[in-house]
Structure formats: C-alpha cells, structure tokens
Protein backbone atom coordinates (compact mmCIF):
# COMPACT_ATOMS: atom_id res chain seq x y z
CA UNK A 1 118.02 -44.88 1.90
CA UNK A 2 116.61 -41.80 0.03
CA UNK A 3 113.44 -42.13 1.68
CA UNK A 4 114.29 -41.52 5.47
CA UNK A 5 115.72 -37.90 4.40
CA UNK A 6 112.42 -37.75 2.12
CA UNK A 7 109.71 -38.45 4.55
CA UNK A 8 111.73 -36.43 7.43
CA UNK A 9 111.71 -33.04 5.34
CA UNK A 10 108.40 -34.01 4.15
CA UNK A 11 106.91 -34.32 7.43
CA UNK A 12 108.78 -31.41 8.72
CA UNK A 13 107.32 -28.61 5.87
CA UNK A 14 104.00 -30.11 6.82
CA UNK A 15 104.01 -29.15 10.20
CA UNK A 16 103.63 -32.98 12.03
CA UNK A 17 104.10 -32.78 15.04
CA UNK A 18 108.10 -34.08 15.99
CA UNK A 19 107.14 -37.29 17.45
CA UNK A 20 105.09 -38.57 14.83
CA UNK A 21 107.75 -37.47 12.93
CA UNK A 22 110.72 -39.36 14.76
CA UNK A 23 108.28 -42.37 14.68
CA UNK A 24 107.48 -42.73 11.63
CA UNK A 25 111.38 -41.30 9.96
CA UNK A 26 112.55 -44.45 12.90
CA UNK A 27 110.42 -46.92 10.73
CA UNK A 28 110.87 -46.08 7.32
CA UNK A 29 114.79 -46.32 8.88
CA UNK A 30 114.04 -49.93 9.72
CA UNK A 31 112.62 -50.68 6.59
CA UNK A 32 115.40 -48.85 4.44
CA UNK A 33 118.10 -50.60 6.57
CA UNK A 34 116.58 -54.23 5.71
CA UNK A 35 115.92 -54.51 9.87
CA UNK A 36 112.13 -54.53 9.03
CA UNK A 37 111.85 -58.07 11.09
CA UNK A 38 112.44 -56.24 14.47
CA UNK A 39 109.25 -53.90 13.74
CA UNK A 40 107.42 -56.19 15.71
CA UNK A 41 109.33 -55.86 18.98
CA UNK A 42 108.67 -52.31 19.33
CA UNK A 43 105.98 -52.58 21.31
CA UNK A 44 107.82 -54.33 24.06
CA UNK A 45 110.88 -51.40 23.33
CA UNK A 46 108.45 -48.77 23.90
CA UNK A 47 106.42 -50.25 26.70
CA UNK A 48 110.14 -50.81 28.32
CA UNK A 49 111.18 -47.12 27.73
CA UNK A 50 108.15 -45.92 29.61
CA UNK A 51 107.87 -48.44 32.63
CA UNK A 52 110.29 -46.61 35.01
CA UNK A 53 109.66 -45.81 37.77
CA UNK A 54 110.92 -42.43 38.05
CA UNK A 55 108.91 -41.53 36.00
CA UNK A 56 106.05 -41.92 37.62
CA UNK A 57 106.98 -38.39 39.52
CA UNK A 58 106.94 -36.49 36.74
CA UNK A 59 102.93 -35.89 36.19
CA UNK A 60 102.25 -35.49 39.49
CA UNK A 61 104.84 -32.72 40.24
CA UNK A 62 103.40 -31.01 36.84
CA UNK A 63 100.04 -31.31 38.34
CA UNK A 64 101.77 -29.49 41.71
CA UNK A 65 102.88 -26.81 39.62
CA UNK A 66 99.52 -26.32 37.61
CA UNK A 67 97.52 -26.15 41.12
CA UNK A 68 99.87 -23.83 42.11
CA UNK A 69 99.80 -21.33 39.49
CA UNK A 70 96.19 -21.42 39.16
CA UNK A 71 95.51 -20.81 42.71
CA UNK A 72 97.16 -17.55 42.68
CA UNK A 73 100.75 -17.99 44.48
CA UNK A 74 102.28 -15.51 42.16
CA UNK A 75 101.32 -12.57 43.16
CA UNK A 76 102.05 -13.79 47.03
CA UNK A 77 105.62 -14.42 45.69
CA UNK A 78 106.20 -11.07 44.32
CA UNK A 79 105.32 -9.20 46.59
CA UNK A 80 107.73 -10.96 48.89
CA UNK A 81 110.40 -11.06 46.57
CA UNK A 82 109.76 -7.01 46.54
CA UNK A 83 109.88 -6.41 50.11
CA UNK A 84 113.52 -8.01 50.35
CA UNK A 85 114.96 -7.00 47.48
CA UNK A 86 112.92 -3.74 46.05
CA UNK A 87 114.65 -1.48 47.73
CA UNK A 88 117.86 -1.69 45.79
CA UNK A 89 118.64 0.08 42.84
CA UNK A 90 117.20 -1.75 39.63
CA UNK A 91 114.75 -3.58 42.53
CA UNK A 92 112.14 -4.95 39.79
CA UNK A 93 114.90 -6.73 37.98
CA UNK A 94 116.48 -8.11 41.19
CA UNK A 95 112.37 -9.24 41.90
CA UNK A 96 111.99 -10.49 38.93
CA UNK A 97 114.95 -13.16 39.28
CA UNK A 98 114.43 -13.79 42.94
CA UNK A 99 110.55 -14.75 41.82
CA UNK A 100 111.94 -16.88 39.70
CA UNK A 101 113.78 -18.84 42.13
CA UNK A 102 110.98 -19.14 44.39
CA UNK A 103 108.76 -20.25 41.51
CA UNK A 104 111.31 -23.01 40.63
CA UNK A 105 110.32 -24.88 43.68
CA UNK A 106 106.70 -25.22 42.26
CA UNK A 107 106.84 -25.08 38.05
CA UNK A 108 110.17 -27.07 37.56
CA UNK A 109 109.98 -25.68 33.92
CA UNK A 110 111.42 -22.73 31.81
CA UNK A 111 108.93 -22.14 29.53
CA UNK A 112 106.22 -22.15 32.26
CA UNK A 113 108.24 -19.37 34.38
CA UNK A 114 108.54 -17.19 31.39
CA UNK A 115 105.13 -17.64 30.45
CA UNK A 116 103.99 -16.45 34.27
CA UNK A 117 106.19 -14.39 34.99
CA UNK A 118 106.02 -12.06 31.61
CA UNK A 119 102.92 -11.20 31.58
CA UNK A 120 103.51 -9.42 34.93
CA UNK A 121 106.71 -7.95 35.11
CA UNK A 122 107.71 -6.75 31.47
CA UNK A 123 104.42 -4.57 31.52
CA UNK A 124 105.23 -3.62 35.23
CA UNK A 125 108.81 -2.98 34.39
CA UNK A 126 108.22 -1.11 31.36
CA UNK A 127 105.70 1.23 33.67
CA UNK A 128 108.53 1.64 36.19
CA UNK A 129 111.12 3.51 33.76
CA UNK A 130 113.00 0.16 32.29
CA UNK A 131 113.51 -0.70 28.96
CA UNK A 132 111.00 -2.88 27.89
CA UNK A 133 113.66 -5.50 25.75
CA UNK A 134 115.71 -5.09 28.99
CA UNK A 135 112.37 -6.51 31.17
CA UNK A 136 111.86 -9.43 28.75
CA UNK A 137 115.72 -10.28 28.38
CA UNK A 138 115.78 -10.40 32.28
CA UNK A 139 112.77 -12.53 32.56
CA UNK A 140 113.91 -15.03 29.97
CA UNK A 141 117.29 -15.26 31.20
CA UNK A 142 115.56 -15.82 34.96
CA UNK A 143 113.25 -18.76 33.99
CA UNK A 144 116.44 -20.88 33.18
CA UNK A 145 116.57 -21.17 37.26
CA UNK A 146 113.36 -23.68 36.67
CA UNK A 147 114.84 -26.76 35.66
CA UNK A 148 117.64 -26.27 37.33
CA UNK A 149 116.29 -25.69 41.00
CA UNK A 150 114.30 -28.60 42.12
CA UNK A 151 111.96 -29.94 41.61
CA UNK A 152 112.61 -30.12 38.06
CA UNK A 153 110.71 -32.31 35.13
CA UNK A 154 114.13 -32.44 32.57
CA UNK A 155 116.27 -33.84 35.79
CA UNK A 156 113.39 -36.75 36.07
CA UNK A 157 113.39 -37.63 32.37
CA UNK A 158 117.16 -37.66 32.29
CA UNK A 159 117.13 -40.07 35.46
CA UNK A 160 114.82 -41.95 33.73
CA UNK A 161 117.03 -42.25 31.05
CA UNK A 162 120.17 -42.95 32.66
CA UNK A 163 119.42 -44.68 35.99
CA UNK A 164 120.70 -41.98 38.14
CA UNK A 165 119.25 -41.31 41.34
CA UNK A 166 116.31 -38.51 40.61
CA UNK A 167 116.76 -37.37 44.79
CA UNK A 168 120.79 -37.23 44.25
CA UNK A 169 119.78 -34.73 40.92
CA UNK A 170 117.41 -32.57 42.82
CA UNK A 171 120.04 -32.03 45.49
CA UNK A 172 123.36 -31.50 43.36
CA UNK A 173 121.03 -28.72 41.17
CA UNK A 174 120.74 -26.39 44.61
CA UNK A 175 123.38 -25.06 44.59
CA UNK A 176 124.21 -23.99 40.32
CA UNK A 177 121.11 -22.97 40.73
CA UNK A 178 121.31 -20.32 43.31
CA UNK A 179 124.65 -19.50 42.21
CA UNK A 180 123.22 -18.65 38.69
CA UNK A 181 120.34 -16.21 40.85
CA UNK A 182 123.26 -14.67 42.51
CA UNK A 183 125.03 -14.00 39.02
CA UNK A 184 122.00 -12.85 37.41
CA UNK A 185 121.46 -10.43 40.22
CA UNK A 186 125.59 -9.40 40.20
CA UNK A 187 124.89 -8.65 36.15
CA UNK A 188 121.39 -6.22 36.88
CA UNK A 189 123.05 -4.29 39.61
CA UNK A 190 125.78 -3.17 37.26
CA UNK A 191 123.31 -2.64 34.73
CA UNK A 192 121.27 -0.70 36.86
CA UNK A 193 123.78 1.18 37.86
CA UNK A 194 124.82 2.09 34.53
CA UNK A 195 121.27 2.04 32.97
CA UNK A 196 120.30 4.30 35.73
CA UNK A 197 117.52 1.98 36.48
CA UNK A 198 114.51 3.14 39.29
CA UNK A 199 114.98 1.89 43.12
CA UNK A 200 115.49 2.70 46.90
CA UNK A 201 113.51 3.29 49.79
CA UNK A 202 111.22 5.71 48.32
CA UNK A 203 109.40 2.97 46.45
CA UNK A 204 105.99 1.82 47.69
CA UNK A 205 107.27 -1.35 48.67
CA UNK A 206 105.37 -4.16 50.56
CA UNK A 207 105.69 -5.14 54.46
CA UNK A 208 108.11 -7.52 55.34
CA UNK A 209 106.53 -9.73 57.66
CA UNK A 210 102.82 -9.56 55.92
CA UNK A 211 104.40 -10.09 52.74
CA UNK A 212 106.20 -13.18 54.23
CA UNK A 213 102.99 -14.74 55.63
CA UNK A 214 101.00 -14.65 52.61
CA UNK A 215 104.11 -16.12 50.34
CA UNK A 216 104.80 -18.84 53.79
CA UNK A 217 102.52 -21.71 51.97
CA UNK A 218 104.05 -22.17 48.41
CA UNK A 219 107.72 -21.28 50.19
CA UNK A 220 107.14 -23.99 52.05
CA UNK A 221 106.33 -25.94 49.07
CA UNK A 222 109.55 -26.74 47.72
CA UNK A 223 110.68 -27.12 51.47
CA UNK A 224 108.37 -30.07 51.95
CA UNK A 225 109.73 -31.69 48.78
CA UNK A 226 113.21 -31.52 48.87
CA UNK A 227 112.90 -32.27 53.01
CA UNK A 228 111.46 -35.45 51.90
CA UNK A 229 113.74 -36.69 49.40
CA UNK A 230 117.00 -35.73 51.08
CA UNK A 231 116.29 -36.81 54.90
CA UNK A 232 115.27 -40.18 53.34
CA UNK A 233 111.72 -39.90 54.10
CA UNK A 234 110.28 -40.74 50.72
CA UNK A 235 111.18 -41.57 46.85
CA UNK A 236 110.48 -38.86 44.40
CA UNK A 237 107.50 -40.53 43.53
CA UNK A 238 106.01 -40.32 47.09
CA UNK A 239 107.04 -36.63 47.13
CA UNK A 240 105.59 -36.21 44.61
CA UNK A 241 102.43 -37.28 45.76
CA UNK A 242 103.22 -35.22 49.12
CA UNK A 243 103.64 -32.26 46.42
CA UNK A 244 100.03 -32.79 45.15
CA UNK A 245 98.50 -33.22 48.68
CA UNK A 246 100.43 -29.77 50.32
CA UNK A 247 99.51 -27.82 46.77
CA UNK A 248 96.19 -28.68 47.29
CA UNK A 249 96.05 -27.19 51.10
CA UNK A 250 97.76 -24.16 49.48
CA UNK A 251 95.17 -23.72 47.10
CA UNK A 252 92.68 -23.10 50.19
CA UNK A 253 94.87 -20.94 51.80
CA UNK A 254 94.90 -18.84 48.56
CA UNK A 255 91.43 -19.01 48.14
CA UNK A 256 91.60 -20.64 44.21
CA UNK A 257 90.73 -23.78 44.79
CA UNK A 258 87.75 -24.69 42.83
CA UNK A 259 86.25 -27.96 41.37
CA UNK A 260 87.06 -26.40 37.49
CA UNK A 261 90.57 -24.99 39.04
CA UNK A 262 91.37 -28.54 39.92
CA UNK A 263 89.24 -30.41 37.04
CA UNK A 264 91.83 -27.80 34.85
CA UNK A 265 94.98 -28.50 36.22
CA UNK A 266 94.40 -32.09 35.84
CA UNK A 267 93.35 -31.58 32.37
CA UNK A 268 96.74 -29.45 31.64
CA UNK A 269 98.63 -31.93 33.46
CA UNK A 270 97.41 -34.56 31.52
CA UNK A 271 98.09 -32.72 27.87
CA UNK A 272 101.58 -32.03 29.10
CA UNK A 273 102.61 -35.74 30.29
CA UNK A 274 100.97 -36.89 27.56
CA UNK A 275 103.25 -34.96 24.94
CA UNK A 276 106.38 -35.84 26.80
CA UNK A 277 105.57 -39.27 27.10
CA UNK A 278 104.61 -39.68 23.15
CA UNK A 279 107.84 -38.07 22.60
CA UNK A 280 109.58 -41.03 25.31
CA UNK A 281 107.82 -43.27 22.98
CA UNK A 282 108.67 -42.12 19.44
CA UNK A 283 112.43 -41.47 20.72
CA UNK A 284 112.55 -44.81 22.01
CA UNK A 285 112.14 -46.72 18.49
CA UNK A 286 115.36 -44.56 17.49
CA UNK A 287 117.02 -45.67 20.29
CA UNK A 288 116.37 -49.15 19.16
CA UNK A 289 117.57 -48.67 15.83
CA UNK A 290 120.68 -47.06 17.12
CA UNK A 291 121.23 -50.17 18.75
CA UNK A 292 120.63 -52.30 16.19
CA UNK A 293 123.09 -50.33 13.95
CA UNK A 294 125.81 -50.28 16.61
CA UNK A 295 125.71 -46.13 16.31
CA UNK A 296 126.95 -46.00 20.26
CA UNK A 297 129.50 -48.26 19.38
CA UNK A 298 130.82 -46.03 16.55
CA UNK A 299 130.20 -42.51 18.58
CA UNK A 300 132.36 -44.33 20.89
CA UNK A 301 135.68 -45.44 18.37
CA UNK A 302 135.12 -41.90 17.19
CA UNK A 303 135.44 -40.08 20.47
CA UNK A 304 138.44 -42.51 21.45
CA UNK A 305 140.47 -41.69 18.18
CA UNK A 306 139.95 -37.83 18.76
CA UNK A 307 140.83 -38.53 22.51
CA UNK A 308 137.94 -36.50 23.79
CA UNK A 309 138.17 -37.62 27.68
CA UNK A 310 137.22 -36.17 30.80
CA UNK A 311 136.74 -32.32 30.80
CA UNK A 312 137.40 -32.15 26.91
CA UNK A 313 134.55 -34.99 26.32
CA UNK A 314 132.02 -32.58 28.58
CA UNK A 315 132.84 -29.25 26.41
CA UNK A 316 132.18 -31.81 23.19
CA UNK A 317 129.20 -32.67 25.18
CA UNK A 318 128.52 -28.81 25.86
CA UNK A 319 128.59 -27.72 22.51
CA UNK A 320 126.50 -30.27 21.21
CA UNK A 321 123.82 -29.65 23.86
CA UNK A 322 123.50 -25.83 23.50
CA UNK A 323 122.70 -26.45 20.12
CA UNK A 324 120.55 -28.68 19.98
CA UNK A 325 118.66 -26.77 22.87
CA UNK A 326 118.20 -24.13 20.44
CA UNK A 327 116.21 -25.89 18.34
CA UNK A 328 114.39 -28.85 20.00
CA UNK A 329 112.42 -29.21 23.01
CA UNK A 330 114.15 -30.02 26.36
CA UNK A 331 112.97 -33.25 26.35
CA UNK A 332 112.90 -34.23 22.72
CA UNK A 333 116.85 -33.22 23.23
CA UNK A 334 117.35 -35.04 26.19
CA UNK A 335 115.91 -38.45 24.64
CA UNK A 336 116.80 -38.25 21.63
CA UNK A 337 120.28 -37.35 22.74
CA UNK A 338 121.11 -38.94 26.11
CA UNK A 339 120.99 -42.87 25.08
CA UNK A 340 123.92 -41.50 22.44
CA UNK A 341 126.23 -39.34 24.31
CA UNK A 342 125.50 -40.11 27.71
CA UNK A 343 127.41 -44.20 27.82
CA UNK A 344 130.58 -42.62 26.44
CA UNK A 345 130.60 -40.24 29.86
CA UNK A 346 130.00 -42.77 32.28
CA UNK A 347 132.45 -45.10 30.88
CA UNK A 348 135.21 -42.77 31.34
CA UNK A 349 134.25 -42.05 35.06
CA UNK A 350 132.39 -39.05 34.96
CA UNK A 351 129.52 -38.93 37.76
CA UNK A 352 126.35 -39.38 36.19
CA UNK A 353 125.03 -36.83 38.64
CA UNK A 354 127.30 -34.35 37.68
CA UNK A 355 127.06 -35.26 34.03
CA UNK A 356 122.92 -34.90 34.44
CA UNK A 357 123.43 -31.08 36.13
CA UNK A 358 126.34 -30.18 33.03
CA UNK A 359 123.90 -31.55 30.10
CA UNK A 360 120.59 -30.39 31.99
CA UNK A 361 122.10 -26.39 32.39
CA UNK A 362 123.32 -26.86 28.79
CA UNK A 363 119.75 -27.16 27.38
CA UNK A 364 118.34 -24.67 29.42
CA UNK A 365 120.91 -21.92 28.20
CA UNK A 366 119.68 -23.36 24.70
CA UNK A 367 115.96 -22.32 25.88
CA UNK A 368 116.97 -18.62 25.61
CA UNK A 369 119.74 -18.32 22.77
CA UNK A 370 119.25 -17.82 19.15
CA UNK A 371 118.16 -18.40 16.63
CA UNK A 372 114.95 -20.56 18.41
CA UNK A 373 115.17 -19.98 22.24
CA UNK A 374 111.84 -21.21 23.30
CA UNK A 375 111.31 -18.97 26.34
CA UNK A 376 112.33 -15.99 23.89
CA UNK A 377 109.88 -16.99 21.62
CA UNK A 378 107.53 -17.60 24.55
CA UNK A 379 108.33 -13.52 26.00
CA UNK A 380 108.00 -12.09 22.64
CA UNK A 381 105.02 -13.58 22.06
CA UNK A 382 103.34 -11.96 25.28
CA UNK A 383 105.23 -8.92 25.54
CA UNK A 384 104.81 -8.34 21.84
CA UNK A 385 108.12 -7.85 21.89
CA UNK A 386 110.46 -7.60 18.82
CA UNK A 387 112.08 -11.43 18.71
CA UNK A 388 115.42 -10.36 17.67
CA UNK A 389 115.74 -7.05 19.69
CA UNK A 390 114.90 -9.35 22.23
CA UNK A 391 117.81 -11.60 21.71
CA UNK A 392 120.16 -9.01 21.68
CA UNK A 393 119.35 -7.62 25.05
CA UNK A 394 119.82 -11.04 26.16
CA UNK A 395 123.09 -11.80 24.91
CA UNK A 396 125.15 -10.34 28.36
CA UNK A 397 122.94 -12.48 30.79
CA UNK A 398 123.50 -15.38 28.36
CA UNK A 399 127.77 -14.61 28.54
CA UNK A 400 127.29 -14.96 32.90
CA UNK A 401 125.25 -17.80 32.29
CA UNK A 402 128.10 -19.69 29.78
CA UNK A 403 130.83 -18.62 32.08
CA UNK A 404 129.09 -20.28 35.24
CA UNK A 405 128.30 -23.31 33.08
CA UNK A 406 132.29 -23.51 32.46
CA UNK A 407 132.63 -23.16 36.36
CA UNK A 408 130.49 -26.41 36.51
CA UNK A 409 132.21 -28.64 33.86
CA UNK A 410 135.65 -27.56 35.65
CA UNK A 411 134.46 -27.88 39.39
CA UNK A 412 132.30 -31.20 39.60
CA UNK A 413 132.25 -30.53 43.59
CA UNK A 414 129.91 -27.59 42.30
CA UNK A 415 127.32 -30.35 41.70
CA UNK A 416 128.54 -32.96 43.81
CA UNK A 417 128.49 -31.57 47.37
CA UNK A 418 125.74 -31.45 48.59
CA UNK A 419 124.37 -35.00 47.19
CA UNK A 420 127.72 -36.25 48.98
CA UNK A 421 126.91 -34.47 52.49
CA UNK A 422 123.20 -36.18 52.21
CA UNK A 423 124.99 -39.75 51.98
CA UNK A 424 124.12 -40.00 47.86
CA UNK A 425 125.96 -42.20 45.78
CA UNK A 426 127.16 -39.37 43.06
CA UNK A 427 129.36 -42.65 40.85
C-alpha cells in the first residue's frame, strides 16, 4: 500500500502530466490491492468510457470556437457590446461582461474567455482610468459565463458521464447564466459608482446599427445551435457539425478564413480533445478500481448515516466541488469526481439536469478562487498582473457569484424551466 502514495507524490514533484499520473497511481492501486488479474480488462473499460456518443460533440464545437476566435469575431463583439452598454457609468466593465456572454455562445470555456478577452480589455481598461486589478478581477469573474451558457464542453463531458440529456443541459444553463451577467453587471454599477469609474454619452462610442451588423454572424452563432437542439431539429452531435459548417461561413464574412487559419484551428482542436480525452481515459481505470473496491457503495452508507439528503447532500456536494475546482482542471474534476458523488444524487431524486447545472457552476467558481483559480492564473499571466492582488479584487464578484449558486441549489426551477417548457425529460 505504501507505494500508491509513493509513486503519486513522486510523479507529482516531477511534473507528469495528471493523467499519466492517475494512470499509472490507478495501476500500481491494482497491483497493491491484489486486483492485478483485472489489468487486462482495461482496455475494454477505457474503450467503453470513451465510446459515447455525446461525446462525439465535444471536438467539433471546440473546433467552432477555435474558427471563431481566429477569424476575428472579437473585436465585432465588442464593439457591439459597447454601443449598448458603453454609455453607462463604469461602461468598459459592463462591456467586458456582456462580451463575455456573447462569446459563451462560441468558446464554451473559461479559460479560453479569459485568455481572449484579457489581452484586450485589462490594457484598454487600465487606459480608460480603471484600476488595473479591478479590469482583470472583472474579466476573470466574467469568463465563468462560458461553461455555463451554451454551448458548453464541461456540460458534454458531464452528460457523457452521467447519461443526461446534453440538449436538456444546454437549455437549463440559459437562464443561471444570464442571471449571473445580470449580477455581475448589478455588482460593477455599484462599484462604479463608488469607484467613480469613467462613462456616459461623452464617450466615443460605436453606432448601434453598424456595430450590430458586423457582430450579426457569430450572434447568430449560438442562435443556430441552441435553435437546433431545442426545436428538435438535431442531436448535439449534428449541431455540432451545423456549428462547424455556420463558423466556417463566418470566417468569410470576417475575412480570416485562411487555409493555415483553418489547418490551425484543427490542429488546436485536436491538442485540446486529445488532452481531455487522455484524461477520460486515465480517469476511467480509477473508476474501475472504485468499482472493484465497492468505494460508491461506502460513499453511499457514509452519506446515509450522516443523513445528507436532498438540499443538504447538494451543499456537501458544493463544498466538495469548489474545492476541488481550485485545484484541478474542470474536467479532470468532473471525471474523476462525478462516477463518485454523482449515483448518491440521483438515487435520492435529485434531477440529473439540475444536479449537472449545481456541480458544473460549482467548478467554474473554483476556476477563479484561491489559492489556484485557473483563469486567475491565466489573467495574471497576460496582464502581468500581481496573482494575489488579483485575487483579492476578485473576492466581491466571487461573494455574488456564491450567493446566486445558493439561489440554484434552493430553486431547482432555476435550472429546470426552461428544459421543461421545451418538452425535456429533467428526471
């Protein structure tokens, strides 16, 4: 038994990457725990944890997101975002969130909002009068509407993992998700007000209807998509495809698309699935040996002799979540974590769409807390910004973003709505 803890902080000081790490700590497990005959059926388990067919959206939506961003939406989407919003006192922050909900119908990922979206407005913030930890704090805190505003790579991987219906996901996260733009936006116009941050007409702000025309092809992006999947007109995986197809025609419109634009995107794309799937893979021998150990079965006597049901099972849940997104990747979390926690939920009734938005907005908070946000990390990095100044100014967006995460544990209907009104199954 000494060896697993061994080889895992061995591994870990070397720098190998986690799921070589999780693979090979999973079969010095097997071998420690005498299950060493079942090494040969992990093949088969692996091969199994990666043949679903949800998953077979989730490269070609990255791919939508890569073509996207290299053809030069961005700017488009600014520049729109500015000529509704700009006007208002502490206008770039209010930009900079409502960008980030427009971007969340292409990227479907945190880290690749903050990344984008950093570069141009802490720099343009900073220029404007604002405080440049204030710029980064706002843009970290806004690239948590990613994932949770559809189409989103974590809600695939976590239908993957559970069964639930990928559409029914994308719909119930609407609506948390524009509820958390409209909180971030409550927070920056007090702050604003109080910061005495720049605004109001007399900024050189862009045409409405110009602005609109140029931003019309990627807004119509997320339109197409979600249209798709929730009149019943295709599976994920055929939007997805559609995704590919109408980012493609965008890319003309933009003028950036280019035989090395698209040759890049697809080499990105395939990096990216790549290291998620390796992870799937890794994870997936764990899972095994979970199973072979009868760990669910023990998580479960434990939760039923601390009678955590129901609400008080989803803050156990919540806590364990946040955590953990502090530290791990979203999907490293959500695999490593799901096949554990996740059976316990749905045997005491608790939708697994629902459930999917709870645990999903969980990690993402994770993404920019202490001690190892990864989007903070990610707008320190290319702000140059001071990593722990940086968390501080965070901390009051984080607070709205925890109190509207308590909203959705209490309210289910929160999440459950609007899958219900477009005839999904949310049990």
């Amino acid at each position: 038994m000494w060896l697993i803890p061994v080889v895992f902080i061995v591994l870990l000081i070397s720098g190998t990457a986690f799921a070589y790490l999780m693979g090979a700590v999973s079969v010095v497990s097997f071998v420690a725990l005498g299950k060493s005959e079942f090494l040969s059926i992990l093949p088969q388990r692996i091969f199994a944890q990666l043949d679903v067919f949800a998953f077979m959206a989730m490269p070609l939506f990255i791919l939508t997101a890569e073509i996207m961003s290299r053809a030069g939406v961005t700017r488009s989407l600014i520049e729109f975002a500015m000529s509704i919003v700009g006007r208002f006192r502490g206008g770039l922050g209010h930009v900079n969130i409502l960008t980030s909900v427009f971007f969340a119908g292409i990227s479907g990922s945190a880290i690749a909002d903050s990344a984008a979206l950093s570069r141009i407005f802490v720099p343009e913030m900073k220029a404007r009068g604002y405080d440049p930890y204030y710029a980064g704090a706002i843009t970290a805190a806004s690239s948590m509407i990613g994932p949770i505003i559809p189409p989103s790579i974590i809600m695939i991987i976590y239908g993957g993992l559970t069964g639930a219906s990928v559409a029914a996901l994308f719909a119930a996260g609407i609506i948390p998700g524009l509820m958390l733009a409209v909180a971030l936006m409550l927070l920056n116009a007090v702050i604003a007000v109080w910061k005495g941050h720049p605004g109001g007409k007399s900024d050189d702000l862009p045409r409405f209807w110009p602005s609109l025309l140029r931003a019309l092809p990627a807004l119509c992006l997320p339109v197409v998509i979600l249209g798709s999947l929730l009149f019943g007109l295709a599976t994920p995986t055929e939007g997805s495809a559609i995704a590919v197809l109408f980012a493609l025609i965008a890319g003309q419109f933009y003028k950036g698309l280019s035989f090395k634009m698209v040759f890049d995107a697809l080499e990105a794309t395939a990096r990216m699935t790549g290291t998620i799937f390796i992870i799937l893979a890794a994870i997936s021998v764990l899972g095994y040996l979970a199973g072979q150990m009868g760990w669910s079965s023990a998580l479960a006597a434990w939760v039923a002799k601390f009678g955590l049901v129901g609400t008080e099972y989803l803050f156990f849940l919540s806590l364990i979540f946040l955590i953990a997104g502090m530290f791990m990747d979203t999907p490293v979390a959500l695999t490593l974590l799901i096949p554990l926690f996740a059976p316990q939920a749905l045997e005491q009734g608790i939708s697994p769409i629902h459930l999917g938005i709870v645990l999903c907005f969980n990690l993402c908070i994770g993404l920019i807390t202490p001690p190892l946000g990864k989007c903070l990390v990610v707008v320190s990095a290319l702000s140059s910004l001071n990593y722990w100044r940086l968390a501080r100014a965070t901390l009051p967006f984080i607070s709205v973003q925890v109190l509207l995460l308590l909203a959705l544990i209490y309210f289910p209907a929160i999440s459950l709505t609007l899958p219900s009104l477009f005839g999904f199954s949310v049990n």
